[in-house]
N, C-alpha and C. Protein backbone atom coordinates (compact mmCIF):
# COMPACT_ATOMS: atom_id res chain seq x y z
N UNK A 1 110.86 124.85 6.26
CA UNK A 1 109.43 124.63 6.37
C UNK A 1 108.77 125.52 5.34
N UNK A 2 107.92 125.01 4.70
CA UNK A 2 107.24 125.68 3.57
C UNK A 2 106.60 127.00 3.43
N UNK A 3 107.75 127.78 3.30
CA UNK A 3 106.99 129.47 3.72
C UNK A 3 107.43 129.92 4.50
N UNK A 4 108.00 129.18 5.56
CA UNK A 4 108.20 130.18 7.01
C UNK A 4 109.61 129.71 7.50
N UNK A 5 110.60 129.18 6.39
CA UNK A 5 111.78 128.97 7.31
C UNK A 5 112.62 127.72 6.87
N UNK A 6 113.50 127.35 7.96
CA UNK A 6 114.86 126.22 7.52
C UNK A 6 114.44 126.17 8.71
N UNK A 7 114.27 124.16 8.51
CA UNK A 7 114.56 123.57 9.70
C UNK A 7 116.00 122.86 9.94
N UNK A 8 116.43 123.07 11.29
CA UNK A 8 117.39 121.97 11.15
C UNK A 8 117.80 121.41 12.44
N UNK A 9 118.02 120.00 12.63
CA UNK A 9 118.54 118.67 13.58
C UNK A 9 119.59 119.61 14.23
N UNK A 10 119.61 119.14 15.81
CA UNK A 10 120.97 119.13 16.23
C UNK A 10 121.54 118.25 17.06
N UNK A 11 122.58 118.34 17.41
CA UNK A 11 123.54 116.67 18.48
C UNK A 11 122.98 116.83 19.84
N UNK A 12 122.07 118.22 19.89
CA UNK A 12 122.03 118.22 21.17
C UNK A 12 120.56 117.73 21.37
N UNK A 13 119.80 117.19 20.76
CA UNK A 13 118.23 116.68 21.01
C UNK A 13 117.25 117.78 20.18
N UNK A 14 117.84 119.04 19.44
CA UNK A 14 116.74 120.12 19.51
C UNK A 14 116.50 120.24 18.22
N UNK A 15 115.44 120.66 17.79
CA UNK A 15 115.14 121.31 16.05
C UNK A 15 114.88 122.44 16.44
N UNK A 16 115.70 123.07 15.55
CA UNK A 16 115.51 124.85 15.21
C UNK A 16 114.73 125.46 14.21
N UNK A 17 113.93 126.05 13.86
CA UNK A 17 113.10 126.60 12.57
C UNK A 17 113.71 128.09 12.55
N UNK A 18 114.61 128.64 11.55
CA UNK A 18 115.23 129.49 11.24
C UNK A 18 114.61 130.14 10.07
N UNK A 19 114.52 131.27 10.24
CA UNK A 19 114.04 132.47 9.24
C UNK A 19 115.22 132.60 8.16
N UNK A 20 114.82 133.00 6.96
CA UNK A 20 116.07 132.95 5.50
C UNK A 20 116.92 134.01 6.26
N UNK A 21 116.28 134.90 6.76
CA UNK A 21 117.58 135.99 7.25
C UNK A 21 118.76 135.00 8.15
N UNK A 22 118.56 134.37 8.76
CA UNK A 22 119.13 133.56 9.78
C UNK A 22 119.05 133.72 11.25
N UNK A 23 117.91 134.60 11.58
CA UNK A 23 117.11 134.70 13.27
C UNK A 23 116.51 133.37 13.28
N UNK A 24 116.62 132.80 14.73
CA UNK A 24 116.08 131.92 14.94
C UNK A 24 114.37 131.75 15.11
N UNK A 25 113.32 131.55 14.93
CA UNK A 25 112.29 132.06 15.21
C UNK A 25 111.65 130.53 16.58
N UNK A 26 111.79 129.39 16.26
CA UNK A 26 111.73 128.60 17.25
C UNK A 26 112.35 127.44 17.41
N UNK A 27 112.48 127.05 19.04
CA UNK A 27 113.47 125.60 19.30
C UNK A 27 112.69 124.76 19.89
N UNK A 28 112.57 123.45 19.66
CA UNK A 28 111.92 122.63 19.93
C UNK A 28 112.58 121.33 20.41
N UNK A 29 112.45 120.76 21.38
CA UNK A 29 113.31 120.10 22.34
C UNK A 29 112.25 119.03 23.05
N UNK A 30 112.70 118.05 23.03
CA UNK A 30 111.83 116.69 23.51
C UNK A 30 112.94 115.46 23.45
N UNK A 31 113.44 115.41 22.31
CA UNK A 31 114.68 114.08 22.01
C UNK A 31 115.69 114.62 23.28
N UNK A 32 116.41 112.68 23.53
CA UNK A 32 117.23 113.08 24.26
C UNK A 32 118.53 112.48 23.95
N UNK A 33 118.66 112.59 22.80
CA UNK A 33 120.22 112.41 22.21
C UNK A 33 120.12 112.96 20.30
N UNK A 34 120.57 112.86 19.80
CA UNK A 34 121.33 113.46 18.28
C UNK A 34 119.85 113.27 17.74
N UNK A 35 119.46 114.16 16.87
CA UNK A 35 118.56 114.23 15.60
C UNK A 35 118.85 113.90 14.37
N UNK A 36 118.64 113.12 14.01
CA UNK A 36 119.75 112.88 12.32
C UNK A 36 118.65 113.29 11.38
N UNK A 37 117.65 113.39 11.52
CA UNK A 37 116.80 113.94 10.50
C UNK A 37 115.11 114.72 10.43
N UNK A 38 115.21 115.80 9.75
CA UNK A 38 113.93 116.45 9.93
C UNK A 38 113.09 117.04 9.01
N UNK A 39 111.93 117.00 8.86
CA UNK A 39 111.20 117.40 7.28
C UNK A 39 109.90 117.97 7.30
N UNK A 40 109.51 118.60 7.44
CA UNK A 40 108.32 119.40 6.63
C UNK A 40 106.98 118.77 5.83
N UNK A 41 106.20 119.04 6.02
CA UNK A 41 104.71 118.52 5.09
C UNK A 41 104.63 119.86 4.91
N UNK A 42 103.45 119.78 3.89
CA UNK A 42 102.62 121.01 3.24
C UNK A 42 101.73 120.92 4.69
N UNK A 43 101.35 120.47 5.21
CA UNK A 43 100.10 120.66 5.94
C UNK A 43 100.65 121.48 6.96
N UNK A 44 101.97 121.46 7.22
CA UNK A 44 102.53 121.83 8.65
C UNK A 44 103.24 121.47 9.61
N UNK A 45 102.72 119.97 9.59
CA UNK A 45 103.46 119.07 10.20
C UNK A 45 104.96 118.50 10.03
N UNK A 46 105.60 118.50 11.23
CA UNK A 46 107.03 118.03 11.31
C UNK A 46 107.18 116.96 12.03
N UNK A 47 108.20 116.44 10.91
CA UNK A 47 108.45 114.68 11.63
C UNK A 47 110.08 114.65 11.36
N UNK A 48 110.09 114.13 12.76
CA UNK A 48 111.78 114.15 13.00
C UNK A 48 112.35 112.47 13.98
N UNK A 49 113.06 112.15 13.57
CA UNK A 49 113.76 110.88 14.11
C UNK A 49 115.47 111.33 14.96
N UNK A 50 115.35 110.34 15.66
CA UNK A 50 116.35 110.65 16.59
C UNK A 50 117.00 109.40 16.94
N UNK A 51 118.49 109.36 17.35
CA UNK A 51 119.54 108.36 17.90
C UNK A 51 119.14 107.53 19.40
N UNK A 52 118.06 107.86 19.89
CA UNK A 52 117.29 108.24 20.93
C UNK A 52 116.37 106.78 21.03
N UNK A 53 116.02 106.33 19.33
CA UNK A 53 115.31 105.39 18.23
C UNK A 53 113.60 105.93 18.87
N UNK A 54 113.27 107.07 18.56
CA UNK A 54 112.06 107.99 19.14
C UNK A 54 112.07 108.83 17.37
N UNK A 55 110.77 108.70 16.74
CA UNK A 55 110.16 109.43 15.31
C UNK A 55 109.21 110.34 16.33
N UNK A 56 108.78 111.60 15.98
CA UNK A 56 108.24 112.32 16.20
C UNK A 56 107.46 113.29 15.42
N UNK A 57 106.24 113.51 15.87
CA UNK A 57 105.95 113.90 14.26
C UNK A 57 104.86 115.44 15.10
């Protein structure tokens, strides 16, 4: 995420936003099966799709 981190998908429903050090700073959980993909805007906003067939933004 632009400035503040690495996002990344997991099998288990959740997106993680990870600090460059590699502390987690937050988990975010709503999907209820695999994340295959997740991305960042400048504005802030995150939009993520799931196996689930649920986009989230």
């Amino acid at each position: 995420m632009h400035g503040l981190g690495i996002l990344s998908a997991s099998h288990d429903g959740s997106i993680m936003l990870w600090a460059q050090s590699g502390k987690a700073l937050m988990v975010m959980v709503g999907h209820t099966s695999i994340v295959y993909s997740v991305d960042a805007h400048v504005s802030g906003l995150i939009v993520n799709g799931s196996e689930d067939h649920i986009a989230k933004i």
